[in-house]
N, C-alpha and C. Protein backbone atom coordinates (compact mmCIF):
# COMPACT_ATOMS: atom_id res chain seq x y z
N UNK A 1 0.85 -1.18 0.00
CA UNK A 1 0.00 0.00 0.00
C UNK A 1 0.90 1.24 0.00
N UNK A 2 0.92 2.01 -1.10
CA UNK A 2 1.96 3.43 -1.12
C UNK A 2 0.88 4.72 -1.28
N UNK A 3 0.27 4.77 -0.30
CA UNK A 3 -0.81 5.77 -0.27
C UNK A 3 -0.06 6.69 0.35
N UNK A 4 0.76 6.46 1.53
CA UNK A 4 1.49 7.00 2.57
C UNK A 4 0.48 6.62 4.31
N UNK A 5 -0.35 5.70 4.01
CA UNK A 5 -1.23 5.84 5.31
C UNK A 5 -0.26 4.91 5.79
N UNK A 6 0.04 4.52 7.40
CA UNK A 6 0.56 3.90 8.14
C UNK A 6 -0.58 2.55 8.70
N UNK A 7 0.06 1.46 8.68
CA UNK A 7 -0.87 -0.05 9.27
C UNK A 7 -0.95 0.69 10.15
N UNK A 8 -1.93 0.18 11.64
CA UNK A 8 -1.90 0.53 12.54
C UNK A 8 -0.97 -0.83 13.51
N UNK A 9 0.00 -0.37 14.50
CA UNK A 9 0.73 -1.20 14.93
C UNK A 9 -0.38 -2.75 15.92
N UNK A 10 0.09 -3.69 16.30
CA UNK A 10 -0.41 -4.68 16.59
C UNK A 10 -0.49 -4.16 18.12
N UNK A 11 -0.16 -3.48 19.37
CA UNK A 11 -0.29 -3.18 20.09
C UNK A 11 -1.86 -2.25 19.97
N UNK A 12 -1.56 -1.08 19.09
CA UNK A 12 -2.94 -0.56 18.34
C UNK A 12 -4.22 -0.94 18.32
N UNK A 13 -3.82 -2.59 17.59
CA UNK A 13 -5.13 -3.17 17.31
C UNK A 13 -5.22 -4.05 18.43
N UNK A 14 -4.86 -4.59 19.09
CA UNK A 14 -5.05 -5.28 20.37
C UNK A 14 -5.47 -4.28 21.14
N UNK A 15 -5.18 -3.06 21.46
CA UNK A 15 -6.00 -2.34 22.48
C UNK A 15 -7.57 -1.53 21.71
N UNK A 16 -7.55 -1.43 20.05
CA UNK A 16 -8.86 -1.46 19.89
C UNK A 16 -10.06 -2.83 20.19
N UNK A 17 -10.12 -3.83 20.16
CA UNK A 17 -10.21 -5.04 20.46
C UNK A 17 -10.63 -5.27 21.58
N UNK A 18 -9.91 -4.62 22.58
CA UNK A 18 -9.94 -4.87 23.65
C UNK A 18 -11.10 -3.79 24.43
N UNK A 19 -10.97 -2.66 23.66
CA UNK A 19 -12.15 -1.55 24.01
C UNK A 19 -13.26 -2.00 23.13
N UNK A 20 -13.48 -2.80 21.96
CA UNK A 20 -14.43 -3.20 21.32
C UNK A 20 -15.33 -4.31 22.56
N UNK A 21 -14.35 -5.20 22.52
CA UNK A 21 -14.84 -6.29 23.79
C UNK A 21 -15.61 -5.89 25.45
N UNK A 22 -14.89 -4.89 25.89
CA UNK A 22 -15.12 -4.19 26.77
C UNK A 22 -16.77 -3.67 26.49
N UNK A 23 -16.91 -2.86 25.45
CA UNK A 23 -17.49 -2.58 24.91
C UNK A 23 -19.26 -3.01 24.82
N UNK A 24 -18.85 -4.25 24.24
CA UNK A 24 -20.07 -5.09 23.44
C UNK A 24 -20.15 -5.54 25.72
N UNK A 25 -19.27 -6.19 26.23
CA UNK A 25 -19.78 -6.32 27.79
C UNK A 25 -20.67 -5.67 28.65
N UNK A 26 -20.35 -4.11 28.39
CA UNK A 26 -20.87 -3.31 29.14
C UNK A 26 -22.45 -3.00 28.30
N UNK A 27 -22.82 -3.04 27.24
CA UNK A 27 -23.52 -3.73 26.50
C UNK A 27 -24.97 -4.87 26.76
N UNK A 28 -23.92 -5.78 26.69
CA UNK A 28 -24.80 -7.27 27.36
C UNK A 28 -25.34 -6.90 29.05
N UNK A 29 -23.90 -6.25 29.81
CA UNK A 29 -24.46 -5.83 31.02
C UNK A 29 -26.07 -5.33 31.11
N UNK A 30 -26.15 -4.27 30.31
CA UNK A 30 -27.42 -2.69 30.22
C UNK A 30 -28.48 -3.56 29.72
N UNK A 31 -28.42 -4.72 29.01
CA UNK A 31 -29.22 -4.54 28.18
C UNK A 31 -30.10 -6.12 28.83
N UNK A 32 -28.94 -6.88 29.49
CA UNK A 32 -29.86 -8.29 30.26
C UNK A 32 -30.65 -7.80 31.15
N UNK A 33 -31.04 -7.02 32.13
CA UNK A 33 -32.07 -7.09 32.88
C UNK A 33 -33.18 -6.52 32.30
N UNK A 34 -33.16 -5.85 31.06
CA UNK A 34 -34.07 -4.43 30.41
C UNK A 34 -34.78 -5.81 29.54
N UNK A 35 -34.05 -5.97 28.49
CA UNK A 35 -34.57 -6.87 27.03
C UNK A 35 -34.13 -8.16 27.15
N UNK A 36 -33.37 -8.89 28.02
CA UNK A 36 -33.08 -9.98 27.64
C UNK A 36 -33.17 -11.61 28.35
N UNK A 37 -33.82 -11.05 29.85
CA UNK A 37 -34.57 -11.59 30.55
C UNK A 37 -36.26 -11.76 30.98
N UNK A 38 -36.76 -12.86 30.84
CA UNK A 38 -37.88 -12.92 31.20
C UNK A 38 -38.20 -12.12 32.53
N UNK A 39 -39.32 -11.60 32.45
CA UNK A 39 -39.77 -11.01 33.74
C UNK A 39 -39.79 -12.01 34.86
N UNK A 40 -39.86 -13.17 35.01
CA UNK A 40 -40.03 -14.36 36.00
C UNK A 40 -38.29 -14.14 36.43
N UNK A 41 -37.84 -14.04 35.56
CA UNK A 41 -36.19 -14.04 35.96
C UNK A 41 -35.30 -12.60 36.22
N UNK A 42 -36.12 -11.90 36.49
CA UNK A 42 -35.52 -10.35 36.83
C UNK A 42 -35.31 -10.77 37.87
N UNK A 43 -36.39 -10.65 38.76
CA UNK A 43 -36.06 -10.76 40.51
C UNK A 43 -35.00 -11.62 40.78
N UNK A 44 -34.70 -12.58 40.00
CA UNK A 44 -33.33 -13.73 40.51
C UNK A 44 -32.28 -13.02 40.01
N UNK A 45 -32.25 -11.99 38.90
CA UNK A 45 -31.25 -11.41 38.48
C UNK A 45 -31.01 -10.35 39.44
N UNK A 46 -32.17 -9.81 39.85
CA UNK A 46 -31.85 -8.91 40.97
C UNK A 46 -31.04 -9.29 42.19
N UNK A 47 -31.53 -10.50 42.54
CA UNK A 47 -31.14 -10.99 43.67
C UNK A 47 -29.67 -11.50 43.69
N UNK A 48 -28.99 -11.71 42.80
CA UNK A 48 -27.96 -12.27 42.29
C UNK A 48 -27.22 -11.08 42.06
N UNK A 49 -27.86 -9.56 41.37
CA UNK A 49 -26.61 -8.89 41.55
C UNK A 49 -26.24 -8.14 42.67
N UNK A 50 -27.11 -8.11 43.62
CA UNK A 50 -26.87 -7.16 44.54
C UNK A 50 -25.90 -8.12 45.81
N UNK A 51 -25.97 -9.45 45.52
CA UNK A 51 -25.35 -10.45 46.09
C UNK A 51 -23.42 -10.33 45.80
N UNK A 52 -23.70 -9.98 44.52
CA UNK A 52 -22.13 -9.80 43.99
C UNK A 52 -21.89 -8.77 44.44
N UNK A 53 -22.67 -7.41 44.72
CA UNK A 53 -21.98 -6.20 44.33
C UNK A 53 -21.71 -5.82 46.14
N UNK A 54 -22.26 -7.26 47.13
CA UNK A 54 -21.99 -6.78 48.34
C UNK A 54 -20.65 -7.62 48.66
N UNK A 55 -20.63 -8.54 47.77
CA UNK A 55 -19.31 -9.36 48.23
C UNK A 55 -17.96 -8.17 47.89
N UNK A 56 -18.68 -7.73 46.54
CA UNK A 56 -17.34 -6.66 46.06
C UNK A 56 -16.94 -5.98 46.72
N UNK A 57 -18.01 -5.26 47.80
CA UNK A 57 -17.57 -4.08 48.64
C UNK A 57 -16.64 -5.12 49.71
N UNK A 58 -17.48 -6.06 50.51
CA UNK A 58 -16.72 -6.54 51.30
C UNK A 58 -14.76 -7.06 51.04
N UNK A 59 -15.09 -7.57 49.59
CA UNK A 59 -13.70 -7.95 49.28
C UNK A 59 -12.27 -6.61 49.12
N UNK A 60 -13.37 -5.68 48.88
CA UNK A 60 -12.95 -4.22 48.54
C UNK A 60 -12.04 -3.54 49.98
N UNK A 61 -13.17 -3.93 51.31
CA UNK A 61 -13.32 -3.26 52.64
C UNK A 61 -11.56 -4.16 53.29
N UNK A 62 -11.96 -5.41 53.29
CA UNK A 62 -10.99 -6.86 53.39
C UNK A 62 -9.88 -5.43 53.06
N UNK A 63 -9.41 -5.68 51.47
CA UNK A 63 -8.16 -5.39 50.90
C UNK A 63 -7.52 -4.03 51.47
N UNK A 64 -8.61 -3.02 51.41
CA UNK A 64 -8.13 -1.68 52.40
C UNK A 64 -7.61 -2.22 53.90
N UNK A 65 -8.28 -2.85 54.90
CA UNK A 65 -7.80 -3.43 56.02
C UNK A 65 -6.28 -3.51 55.78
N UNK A 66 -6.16 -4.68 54.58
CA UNK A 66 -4.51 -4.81 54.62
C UNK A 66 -3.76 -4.57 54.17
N UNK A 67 -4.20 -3.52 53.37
CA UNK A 67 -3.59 -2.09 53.10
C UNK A 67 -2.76 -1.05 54.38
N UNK A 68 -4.00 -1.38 55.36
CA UNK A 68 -3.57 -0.29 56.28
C UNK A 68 -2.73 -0.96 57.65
N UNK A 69 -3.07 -2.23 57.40
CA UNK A 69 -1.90 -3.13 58.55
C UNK A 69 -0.38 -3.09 57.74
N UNK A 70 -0.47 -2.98 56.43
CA UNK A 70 1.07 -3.44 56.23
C UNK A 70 1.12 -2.05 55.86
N UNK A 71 0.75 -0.77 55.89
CA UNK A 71 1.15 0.56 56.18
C UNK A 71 1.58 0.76 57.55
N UNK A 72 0.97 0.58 58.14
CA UNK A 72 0.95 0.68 59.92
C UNK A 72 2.27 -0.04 60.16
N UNK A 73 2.42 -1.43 59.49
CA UNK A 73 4.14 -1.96 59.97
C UNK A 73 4.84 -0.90 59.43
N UNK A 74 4.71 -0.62 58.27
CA UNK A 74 5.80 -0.34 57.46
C UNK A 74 5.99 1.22 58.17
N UNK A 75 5.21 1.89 58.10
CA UNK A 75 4.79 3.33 58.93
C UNK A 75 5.61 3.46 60.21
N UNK A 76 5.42 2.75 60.99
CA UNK A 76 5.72 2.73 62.13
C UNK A 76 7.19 2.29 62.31
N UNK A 77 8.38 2.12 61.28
CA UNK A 77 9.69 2.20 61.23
C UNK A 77 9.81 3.29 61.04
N UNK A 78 9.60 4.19 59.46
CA UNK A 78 9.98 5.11 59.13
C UNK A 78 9.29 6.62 60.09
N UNK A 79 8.17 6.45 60.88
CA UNK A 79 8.19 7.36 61.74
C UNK A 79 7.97 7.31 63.35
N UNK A 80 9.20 6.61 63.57
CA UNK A 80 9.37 6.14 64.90
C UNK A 80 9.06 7.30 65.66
N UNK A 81 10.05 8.64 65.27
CA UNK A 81 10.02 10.00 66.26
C UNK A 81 9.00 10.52 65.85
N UNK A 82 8.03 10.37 65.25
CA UNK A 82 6.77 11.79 64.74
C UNK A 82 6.32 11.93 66.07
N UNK A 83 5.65 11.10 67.03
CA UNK A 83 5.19 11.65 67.84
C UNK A 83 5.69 12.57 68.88
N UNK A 84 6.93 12.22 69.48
CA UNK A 84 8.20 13.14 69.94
C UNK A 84 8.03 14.72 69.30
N UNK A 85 7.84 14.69 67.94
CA UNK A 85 7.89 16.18 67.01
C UNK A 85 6.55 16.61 66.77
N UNK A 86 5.50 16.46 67.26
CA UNK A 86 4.29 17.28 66.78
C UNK A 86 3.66 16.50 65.46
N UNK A 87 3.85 15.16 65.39
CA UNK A 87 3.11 14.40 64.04
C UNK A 87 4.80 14.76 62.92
N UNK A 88 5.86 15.07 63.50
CA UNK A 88 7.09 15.69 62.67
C UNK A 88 7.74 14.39 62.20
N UNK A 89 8.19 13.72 61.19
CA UNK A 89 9.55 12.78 61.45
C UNK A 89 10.77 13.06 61.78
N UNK A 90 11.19 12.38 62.58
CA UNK A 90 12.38 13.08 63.52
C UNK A 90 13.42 13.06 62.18
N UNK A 91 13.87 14.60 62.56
CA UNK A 91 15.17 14.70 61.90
C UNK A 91 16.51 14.65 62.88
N UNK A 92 17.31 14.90 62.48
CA UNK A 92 18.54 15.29 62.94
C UNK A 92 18.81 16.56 63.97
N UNK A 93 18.05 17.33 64.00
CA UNK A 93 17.73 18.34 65.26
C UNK A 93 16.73 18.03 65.61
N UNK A 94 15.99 17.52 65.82
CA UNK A 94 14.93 17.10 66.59
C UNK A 94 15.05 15.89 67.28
N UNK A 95 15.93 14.61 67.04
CA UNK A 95 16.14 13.97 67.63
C UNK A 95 17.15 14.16 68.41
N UNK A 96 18.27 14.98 68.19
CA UNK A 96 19.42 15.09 69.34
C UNK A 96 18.85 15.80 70.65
């Protein structure tokens, strides 16, 4: 092809692809409880997502927890003196 247009690189098209896919998901998401479920089967769909979307928070709540324990170890080396200084990390005049 000597048009001068450029292929688009394979990284390119793998991340269009990937927003296409994304895409058509979020999609199927909107569109199963509206058009694509029987009314007999909403309420189980209901019931089913609000089931996921509490585990998510919980799994969500979980991961912050140990977030903030292995801050708290890690924290609690690097500001041994803050409390000594006003919330300060001890420097070198403040600790002598």
């Amino acid at each position: 092809n000597d048009n001068g247009a450029q292929q688009p690189s394979i990284v390119d098209r793998e991340k269009e692809w990937v927003n296409m896919v994304e895409g058509i998901a979020l999609l199927f998401d909107q569109a199963l409880p509206i058009h694509l479920l029987f009314e007999e089967e909403r309420a189980q769909y209901g019931s089913l997502r609000r089931q996921i979307l509490a585990q998510r928070r919980i799994a969500a709540y979980n991961g912050q927890l140990e977030a903030m324990k292995v801050d708290g170890i890690n924290g609690s080396e690097t500001n041994a003196g803050a409390d000594k200084n006003g919330g300060q990390p001890a420097t070198e005049k403040s600790a002598a």
